[in-house]
Protein backbone atom coordinates (compact mmCIF):
# COMPACT_ATOMS: atom_id res chain seq x y z
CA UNK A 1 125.71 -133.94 -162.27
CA UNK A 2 125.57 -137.64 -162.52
CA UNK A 3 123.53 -138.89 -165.62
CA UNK A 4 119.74 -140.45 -165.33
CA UNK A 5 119.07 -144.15 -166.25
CA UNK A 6 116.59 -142.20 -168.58
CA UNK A 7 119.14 -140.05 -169.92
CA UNK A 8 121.77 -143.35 -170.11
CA UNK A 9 119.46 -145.34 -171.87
CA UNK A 10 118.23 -142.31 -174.28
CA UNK A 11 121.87 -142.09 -175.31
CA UNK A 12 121.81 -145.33 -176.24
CA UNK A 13 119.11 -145.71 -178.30
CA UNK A 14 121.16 -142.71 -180.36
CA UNK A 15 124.35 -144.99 -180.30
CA UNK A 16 122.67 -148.25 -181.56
CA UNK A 17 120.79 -145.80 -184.22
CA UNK A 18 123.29 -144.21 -185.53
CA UNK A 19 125.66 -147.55 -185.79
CA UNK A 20 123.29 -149.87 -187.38
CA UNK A 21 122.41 -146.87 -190.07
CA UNK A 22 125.95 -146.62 -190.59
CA UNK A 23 127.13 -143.19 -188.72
CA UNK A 24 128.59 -144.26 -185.59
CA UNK A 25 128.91 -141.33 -183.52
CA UNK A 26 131.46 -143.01 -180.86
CA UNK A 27 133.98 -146.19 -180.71
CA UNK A 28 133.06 -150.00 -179.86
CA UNK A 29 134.51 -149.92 -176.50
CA UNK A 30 132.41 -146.34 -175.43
CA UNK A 31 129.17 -148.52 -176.61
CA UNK A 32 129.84 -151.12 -174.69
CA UNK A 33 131.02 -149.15 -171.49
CA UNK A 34 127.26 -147.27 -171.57
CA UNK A 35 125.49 -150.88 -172.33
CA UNK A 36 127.30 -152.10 -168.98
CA UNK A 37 126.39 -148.96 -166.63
CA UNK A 38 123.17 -149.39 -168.16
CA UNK A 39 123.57 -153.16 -167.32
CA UNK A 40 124.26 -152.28 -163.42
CA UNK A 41 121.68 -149.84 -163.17
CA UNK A 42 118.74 -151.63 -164.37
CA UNK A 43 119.15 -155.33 -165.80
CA UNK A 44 115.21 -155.17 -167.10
CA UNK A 45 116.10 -152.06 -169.34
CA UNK A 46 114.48 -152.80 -172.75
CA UNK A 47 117.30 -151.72 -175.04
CA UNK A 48 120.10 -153.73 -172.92
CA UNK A 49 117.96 -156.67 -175.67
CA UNK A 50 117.57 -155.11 -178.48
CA UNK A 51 118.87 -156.55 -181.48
CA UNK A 52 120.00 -154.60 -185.01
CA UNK A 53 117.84 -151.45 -185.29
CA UNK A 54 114.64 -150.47 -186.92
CA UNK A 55 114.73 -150.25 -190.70
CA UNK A 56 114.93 -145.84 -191.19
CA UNK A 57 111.90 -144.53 -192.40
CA UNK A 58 113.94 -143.08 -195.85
CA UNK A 59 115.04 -146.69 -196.97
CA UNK A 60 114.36 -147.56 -200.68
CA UNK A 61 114.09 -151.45 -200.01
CA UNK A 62 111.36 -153.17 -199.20
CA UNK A 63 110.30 -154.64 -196.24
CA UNK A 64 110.60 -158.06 -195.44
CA UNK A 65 110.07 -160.67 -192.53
CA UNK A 66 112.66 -163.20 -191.44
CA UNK A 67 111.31 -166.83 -191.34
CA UNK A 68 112.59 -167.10 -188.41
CA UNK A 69 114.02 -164.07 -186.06
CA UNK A 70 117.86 -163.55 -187.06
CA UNK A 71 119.10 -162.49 -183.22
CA UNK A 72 122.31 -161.26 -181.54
CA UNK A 73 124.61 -162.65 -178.99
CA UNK A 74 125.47 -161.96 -175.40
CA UNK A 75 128.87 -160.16 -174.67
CA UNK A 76 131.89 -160.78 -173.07
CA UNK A 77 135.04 -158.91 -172.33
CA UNK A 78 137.67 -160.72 -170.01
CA UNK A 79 138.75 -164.14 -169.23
CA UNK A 80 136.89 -164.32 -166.37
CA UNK A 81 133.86 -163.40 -167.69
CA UNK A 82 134.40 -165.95 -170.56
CA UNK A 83 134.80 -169.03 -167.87
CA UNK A 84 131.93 -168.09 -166.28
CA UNK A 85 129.74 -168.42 -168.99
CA UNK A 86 131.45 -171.65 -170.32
CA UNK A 87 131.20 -173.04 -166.75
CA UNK A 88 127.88 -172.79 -166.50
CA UNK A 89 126.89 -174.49 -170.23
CA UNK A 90 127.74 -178.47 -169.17
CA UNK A 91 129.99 -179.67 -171.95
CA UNK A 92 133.64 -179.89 -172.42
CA UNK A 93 133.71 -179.39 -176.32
CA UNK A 94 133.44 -175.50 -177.75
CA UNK A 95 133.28 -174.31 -180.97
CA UNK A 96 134.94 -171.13 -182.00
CA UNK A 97 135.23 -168.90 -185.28
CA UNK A 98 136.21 -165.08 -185.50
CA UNK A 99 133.16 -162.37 -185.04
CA UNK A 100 133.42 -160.49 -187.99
CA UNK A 101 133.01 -157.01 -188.23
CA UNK A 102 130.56 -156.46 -190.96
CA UNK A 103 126.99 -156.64 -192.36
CA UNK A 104 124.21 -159.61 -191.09
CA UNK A 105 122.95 -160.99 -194.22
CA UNK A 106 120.43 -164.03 -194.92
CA UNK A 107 119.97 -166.00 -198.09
CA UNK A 108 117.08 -168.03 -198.69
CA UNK A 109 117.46 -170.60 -201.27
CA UNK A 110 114.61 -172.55 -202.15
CA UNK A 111 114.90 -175.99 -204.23
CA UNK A 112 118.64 -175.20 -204.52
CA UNK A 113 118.00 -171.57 -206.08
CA UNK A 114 118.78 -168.48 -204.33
CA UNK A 115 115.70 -165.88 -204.29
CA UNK A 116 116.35 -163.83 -202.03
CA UNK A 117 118.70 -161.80 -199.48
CA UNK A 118 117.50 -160.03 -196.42
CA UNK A 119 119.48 -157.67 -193.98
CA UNK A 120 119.18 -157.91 -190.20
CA UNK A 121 117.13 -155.15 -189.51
CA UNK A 122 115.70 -155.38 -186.02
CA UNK A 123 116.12 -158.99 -185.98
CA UNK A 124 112.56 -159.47 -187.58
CA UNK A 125 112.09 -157.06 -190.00
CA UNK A 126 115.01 -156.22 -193.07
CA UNK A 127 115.45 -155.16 -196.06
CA UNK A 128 115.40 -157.05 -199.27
CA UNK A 129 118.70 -156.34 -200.73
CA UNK A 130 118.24 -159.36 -203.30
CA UNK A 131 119.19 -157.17 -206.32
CA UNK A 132 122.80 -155.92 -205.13
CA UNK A 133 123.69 -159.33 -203.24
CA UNK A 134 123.40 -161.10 -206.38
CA UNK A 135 126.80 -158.74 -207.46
CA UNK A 136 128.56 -159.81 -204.36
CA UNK A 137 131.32 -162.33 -205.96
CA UNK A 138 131.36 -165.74 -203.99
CA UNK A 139 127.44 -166.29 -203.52
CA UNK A 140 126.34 -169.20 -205.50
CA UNK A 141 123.28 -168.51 -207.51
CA UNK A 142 122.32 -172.10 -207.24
CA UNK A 143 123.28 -175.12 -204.64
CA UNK A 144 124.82 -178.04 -205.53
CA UNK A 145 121.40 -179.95 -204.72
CA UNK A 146 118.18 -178.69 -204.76
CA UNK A 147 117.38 -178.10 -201.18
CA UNK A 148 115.23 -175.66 -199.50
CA UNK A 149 117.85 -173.61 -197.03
CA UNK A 150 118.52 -170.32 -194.58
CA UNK A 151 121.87 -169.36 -194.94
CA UNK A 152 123.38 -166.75 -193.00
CA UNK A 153 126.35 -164.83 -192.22
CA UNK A 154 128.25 -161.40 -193.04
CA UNK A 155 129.05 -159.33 -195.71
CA UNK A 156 132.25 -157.78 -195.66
CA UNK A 157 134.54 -155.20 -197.39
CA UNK A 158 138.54 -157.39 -196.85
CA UNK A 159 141.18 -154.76 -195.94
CA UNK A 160 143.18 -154.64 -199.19
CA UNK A 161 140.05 -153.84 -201.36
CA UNK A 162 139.11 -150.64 -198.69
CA UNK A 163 142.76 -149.40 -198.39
CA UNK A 164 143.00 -149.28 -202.29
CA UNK A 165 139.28 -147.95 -203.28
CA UNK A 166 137.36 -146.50 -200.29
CA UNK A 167 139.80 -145.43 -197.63
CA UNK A 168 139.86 -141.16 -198.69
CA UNK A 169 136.24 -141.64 -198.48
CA UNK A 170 134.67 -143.42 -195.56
CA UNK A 171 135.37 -144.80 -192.49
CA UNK A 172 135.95 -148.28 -192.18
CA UNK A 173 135.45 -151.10 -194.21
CA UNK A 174 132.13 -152.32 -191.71
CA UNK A 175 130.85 -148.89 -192.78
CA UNK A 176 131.87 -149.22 -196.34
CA UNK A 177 130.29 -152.76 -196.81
CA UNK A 178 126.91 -152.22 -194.64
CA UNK A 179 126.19 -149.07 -197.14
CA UNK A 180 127.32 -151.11 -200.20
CA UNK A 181 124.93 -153.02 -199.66
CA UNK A 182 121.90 -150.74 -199.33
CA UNK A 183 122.79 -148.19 -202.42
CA UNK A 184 120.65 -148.48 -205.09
CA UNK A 185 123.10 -145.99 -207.40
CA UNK A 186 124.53 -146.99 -210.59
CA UNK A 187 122.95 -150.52 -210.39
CA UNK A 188 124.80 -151.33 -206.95
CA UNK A 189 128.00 -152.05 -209.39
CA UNK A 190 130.21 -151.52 -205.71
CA UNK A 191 129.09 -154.73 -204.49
CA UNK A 192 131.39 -156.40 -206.76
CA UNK A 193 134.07 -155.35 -204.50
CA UNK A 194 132.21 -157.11 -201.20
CA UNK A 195 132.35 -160.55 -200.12
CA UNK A 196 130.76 -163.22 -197.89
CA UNK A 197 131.59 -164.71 -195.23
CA UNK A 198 129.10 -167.77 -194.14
CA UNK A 199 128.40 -168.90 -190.61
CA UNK A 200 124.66 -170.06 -190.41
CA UNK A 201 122.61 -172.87 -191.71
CA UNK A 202 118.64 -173.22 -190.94
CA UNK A 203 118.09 -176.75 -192.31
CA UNK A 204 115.53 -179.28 -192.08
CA UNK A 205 118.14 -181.86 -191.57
CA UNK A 206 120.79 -180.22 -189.58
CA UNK A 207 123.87 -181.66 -188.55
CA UNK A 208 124.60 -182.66 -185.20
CA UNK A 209 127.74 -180.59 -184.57
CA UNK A 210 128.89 -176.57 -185.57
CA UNK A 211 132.05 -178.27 -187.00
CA UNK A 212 129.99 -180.47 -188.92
CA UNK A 213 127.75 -177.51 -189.98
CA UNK A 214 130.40 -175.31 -191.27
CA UNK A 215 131.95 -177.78 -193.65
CA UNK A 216 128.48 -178.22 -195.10
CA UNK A 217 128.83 -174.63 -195.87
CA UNK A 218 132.11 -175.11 -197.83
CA UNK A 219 130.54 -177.62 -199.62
CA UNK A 220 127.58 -176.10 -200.65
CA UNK A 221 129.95 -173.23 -202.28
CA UNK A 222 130.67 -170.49 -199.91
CA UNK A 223 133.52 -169.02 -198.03
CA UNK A 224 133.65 -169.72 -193.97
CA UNK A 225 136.10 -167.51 -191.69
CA UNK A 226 138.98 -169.51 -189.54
CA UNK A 227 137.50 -171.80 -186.75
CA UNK A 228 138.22 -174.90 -184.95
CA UNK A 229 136.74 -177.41 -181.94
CA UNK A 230 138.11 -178.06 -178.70
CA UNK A 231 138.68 -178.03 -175.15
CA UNK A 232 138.30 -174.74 -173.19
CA UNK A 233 142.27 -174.55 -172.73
CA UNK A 234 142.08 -174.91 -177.20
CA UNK A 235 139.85 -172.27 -177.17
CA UNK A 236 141.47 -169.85 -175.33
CA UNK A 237 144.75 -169.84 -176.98
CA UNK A 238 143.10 -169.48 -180.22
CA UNK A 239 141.47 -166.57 -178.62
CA UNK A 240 144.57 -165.14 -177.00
CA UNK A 241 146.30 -166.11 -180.88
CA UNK A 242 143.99 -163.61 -182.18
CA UNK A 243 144.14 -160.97 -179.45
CA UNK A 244 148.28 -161.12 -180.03
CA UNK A 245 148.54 -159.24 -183.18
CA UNK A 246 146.87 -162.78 -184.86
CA UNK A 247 144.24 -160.78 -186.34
CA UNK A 248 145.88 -158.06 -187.67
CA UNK A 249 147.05 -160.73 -190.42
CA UNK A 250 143.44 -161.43 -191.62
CA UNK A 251 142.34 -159.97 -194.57
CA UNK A 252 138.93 -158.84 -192.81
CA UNK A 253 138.38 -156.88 -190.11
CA UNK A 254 136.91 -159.18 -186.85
CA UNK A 255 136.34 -157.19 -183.28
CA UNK A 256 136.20 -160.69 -181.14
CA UNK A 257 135.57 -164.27 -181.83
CA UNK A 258 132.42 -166.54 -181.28
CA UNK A 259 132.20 -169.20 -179.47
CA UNK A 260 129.70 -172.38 -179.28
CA UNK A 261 128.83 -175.36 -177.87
CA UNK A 262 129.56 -177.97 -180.32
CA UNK A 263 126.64 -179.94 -180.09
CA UNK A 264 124.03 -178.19 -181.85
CA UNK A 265 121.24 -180.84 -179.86
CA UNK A 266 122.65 -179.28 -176.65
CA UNK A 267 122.34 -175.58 -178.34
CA UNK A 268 118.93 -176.35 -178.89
CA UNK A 269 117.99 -177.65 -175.28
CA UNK A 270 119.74 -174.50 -173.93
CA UNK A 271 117.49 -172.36 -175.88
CA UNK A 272 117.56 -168.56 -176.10
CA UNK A 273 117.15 -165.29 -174.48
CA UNK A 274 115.55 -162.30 -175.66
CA UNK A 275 116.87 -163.91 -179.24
CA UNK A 276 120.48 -164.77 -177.68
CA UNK A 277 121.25 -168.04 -177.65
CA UNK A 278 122.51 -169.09 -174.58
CA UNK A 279 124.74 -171.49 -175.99
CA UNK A 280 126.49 -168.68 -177.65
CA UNK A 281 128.83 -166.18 -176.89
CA UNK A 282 130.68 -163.06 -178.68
CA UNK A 283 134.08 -162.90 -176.54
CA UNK A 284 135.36 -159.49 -177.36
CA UNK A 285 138.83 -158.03 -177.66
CA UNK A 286 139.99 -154.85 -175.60
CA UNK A 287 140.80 -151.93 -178.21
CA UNK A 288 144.49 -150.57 -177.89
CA UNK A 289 144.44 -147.13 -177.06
CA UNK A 290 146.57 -144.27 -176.40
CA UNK A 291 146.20 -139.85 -175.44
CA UNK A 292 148.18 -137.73 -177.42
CA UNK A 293 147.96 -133.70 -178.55
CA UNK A 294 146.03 -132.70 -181.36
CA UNK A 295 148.51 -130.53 -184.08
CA UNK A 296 146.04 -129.03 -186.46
CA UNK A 297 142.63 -129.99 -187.84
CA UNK A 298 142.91 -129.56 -191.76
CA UNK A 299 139.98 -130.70 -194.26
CA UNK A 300 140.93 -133.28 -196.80
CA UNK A 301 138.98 -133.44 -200.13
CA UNK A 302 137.96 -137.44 -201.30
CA UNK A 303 138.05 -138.01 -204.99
CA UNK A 304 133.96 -137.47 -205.35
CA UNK A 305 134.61 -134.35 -203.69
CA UNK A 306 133.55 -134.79 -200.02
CA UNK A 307 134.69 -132.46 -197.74
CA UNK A 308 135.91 -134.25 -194.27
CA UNK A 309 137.57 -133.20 -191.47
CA UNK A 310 140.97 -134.60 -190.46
CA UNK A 311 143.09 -134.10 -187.09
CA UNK A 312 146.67 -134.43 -187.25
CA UNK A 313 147.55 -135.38 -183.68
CA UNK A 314 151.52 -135.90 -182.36
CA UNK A 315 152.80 -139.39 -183.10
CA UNK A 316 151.54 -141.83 -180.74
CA UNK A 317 151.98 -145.64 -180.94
CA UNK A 318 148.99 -147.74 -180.76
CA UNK A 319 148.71 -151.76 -180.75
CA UNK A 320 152.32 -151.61 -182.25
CA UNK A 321 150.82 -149.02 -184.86
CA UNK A 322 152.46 -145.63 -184.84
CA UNK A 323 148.98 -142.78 -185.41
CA UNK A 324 149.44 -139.51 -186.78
CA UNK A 325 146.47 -138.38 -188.04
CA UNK A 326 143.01 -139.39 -187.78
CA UNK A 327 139.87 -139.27 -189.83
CA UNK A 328 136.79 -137.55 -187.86
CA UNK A 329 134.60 -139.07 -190.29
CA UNK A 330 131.64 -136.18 -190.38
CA UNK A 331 130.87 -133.14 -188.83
CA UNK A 332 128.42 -134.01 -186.06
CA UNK A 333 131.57 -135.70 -184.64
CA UNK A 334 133.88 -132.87 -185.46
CA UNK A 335 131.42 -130.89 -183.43
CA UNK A 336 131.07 -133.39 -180.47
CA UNK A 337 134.73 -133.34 -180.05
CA UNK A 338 135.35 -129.75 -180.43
CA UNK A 339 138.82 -130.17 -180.95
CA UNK A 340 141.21 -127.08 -180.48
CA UNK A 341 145.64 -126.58 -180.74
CA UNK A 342 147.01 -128.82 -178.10
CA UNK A 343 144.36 -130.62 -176.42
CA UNK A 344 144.52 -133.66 -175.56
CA UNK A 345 142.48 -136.88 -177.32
CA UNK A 346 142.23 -140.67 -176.28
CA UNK A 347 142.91 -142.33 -179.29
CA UNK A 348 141.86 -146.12 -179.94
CA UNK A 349 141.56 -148.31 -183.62
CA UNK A 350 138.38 -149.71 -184.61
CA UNK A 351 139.16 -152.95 -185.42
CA UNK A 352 142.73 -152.68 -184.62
CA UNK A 353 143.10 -151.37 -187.56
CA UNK A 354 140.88 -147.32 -188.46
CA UNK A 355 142.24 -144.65 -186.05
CA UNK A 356 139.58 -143.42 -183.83
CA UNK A 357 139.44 -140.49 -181.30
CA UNK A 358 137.34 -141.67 -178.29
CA UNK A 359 136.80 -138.14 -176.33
CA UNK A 360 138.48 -134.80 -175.78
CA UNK A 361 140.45 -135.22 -172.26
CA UNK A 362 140.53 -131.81 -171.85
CA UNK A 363 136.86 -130.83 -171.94
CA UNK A 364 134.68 -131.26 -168.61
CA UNK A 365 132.65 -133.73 -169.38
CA UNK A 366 135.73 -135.54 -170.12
CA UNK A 367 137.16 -135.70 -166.39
C-alpha cells in the first residue's frame, strides 16, 4: 500500500534529523527523491522549508541566536531545471562557487576581533562552538582592520586528512567534520585537523558584486573554494567541468555548486523565501550508482575499538571507481538493510567519493 503524505512527510522529519545530528540513515539522492514526492503532493508542506534542524536536547553547547537568520537554498537537479530558474531572475551575469559538503559555521568579529562561532542549527538558533573553532587552523583571530563583521561559510574535513586519520572510523569526512566540531573531549584537540572554507559576508558596507565580495574574504585572511563570473553558457561548463570527474580532483568533498546573481543590489530586490534567497540556487550533481551482490557481511574493528559492520559486495564499477566493499556505518542501518548471501544492493558514493548502499533490491519494499 501506497504511503500517506503524513507518513511521507513523518519520514522526513527522521531523515533531516538524523542528517543534521550526524547519523544519516539513507543517501543524498533518497533525501531528495522523498523531498520531491513530498514536493508534488503538497507544495504547502511545512518541512519541504525547513532549514538545518533543531539543536538535540543532549547538546553540551549553549544556545545562541543568529543576528540575522543563517537560511538554506532552493534545489536543483537537471539542466532544465537550472534554466528555468536562471530565466526567470533578469540578468545575464551569474556567479558560481562549489557547494561544499560540510558544516554551516558563522563568525562574528566585532572591532576586527573574533568572539564568537555559531553553528546553523535551525537557521535561528545554534550552538556556540567558539571554544573548538578557535583550533580550526586558517581562522584569523583578528582582521586586518577593526571592523564589526558576519562571516560565514563551512567547515570541512579535506580528503587526504580523513583517508589518513578518520576513515576505519566514521563515515565521511561531512560526518567527521560536523562532529569535530561539537565534541567537547580532550579539549576539542581534533579540530586542528578541520578547515574553513569562507563564502559569506554580512557587512555594513557591502560590496556591490559576489565576485567583489569573495576577494574581500581573501583579503581579510581566509580561504574561499574555486568560483568565477559569467554568462549562463560560462556557468554551465564550469558546472558540467565539475560534474566530469572535475571534482573528484578537489581536496574537499562538494555535492553541487552554487550559483548567484552577481549583483548583490539585485539579490537584495529579489528577496527571499521561507529564508531561500531567490537569487540563489544549489545546482546539484546526480550520484553514480550501480547494483551488485552482496559476498559476506564481516565486522571490522576501528583503532578505538568500535565495532562496525562491513559488506563485501562483488566488484562493481562506479563513477570510474571500482567498489568492493562498503562501510554500513551503524547498526540501525545494518538492520534497515537486512542484508543476506547474494542479494542484491544499489550502490551509489556520497560525494563521489564514500561507498554507500542505497536499498536492498531484493526485499519488497524495494520493488
Amino acid at each position: 500500500m501506497p504511503e500517506s503524505l503524513e507518513e511521507l512527510r513523518s519520514k522526513l522529519r527522521q531523515y533531516q534529523d538524523a542528517y543534521y545530528n550526524l547519523d544519516p540513515i539513507v543517501s543524498d539522492s533518497e533525501y531528495d527523491t522523498l523531498l520531491a514526492i513530498i514536493k508534488g503532493m503538497d507544495p504547502n508542506a511545512p518541512e519541504l522549508t525547513t532549514v538545518g534542524a533543531p539543536i538535540p536536547s543532549h547538546s553540551v553547547w549553549d544556545k545562541v541566536s543568529h543576528i540575522i537568520p543563517m537560511g538554506s537554498l532552493e534545489k536543483v537537479n537537471t539542466n532544465i531545471e537550472f534554466n528555468e530558474w536562471a530565466s526567470k531572475i533578469g540578468t545575464k551575469e551569474f556567479f558560481i562557487t562549489h557547494k561544499i559538503d560540510g558544516s554551516s559555521m558563522e563568525l562574528v568579529y566585532e572591532n576586527g576581533i573574533l568572539v564568537r562561532c555559531i553553528s546553523r542549527g535551525d537557521g535561528i538558533i545554534g550552538e556556540d562552538v567558539t571554544v573548538n573553532i578557535n583550533r580550526v587552523p586558517g581562522i584569523p583571530h583578528k582582521l586586518p582592520k577593526p571592523v564589526s563583521v558576519i562571516i560565514r561559510g563551512e567547515i570541512v574535513m579535506f580528503k587526504e586528512v580523513f583517508e589518513r586519520l578518520y576513515s576505519s572510523e566514521y563515515a565521511n569526512p561531512r560526518n567527521t567534520a560536523a562532529g569535530k566540531v561539537r565534541e567537547k573531549k580532550n579539549n576539542g584537540d581534533d579540530c586542528e585537523n578541520l578547515s574553513f572554507l569562507a563564502y559569506g559576508l554580512l557587512d555594513p558596507d557591502p560590496p556591490h558584486t559576489m565576485f567583489s565580495l569573495f576577494c574581500m574574504l581573501e583579503m581579510m585572511g581566509f580561504k574561499v573554494p574555486e568560483h568565477m563570473s559569467g554568462s549562463i553558457e560560462s556557468i554551465s561548463n564550469f558546472f558540467l567541468a565539475l560534474s566530469n570527474k572535475g571534482r573528484e580532483a578537489l581536496p574537499y568533498e562538494i555535492d553541487g555548486v552554487v550559483v548567484s546573481v552577481n549583483d548583490l543590489r539585485l539579490m537584495e530586490e529579489l528577496g527571499d523565501l521561507n529564508m531561500r534567497p531567490r537569487g540563489q540556487i544549489a545546482w546539484k550533481f546526480d550520484s553514480a550508482k550501480g547494483i551488485t551482490p552482496v559476498v559476506e557481511v564481516r565486522w571490522q574493528v576501528g583503532p578505538s575499538g568500535r565495532v562496525t559492520p562491513v559488506a563485501d559486495v562483488e566488484p562493481v564499477e562506479i563513477g570510474g571507481v571500482t567498489i568492493t566493499s562498503i562501510s554500513l556505518h551503524n547498526l540501525s542501518i545494518f538492520r534497515d538493510l537486512k542484508l543476506w548471501k547474494g542479494c542484491r544492493v544499489l550502490v551509489s558514493r556520497h560525494g563521489d567519493v564514500i561507498p554507500y548502499i542505497e536499498k536492498n533490491m531484493d526485499l519488497p519494499e524495494a520493488v
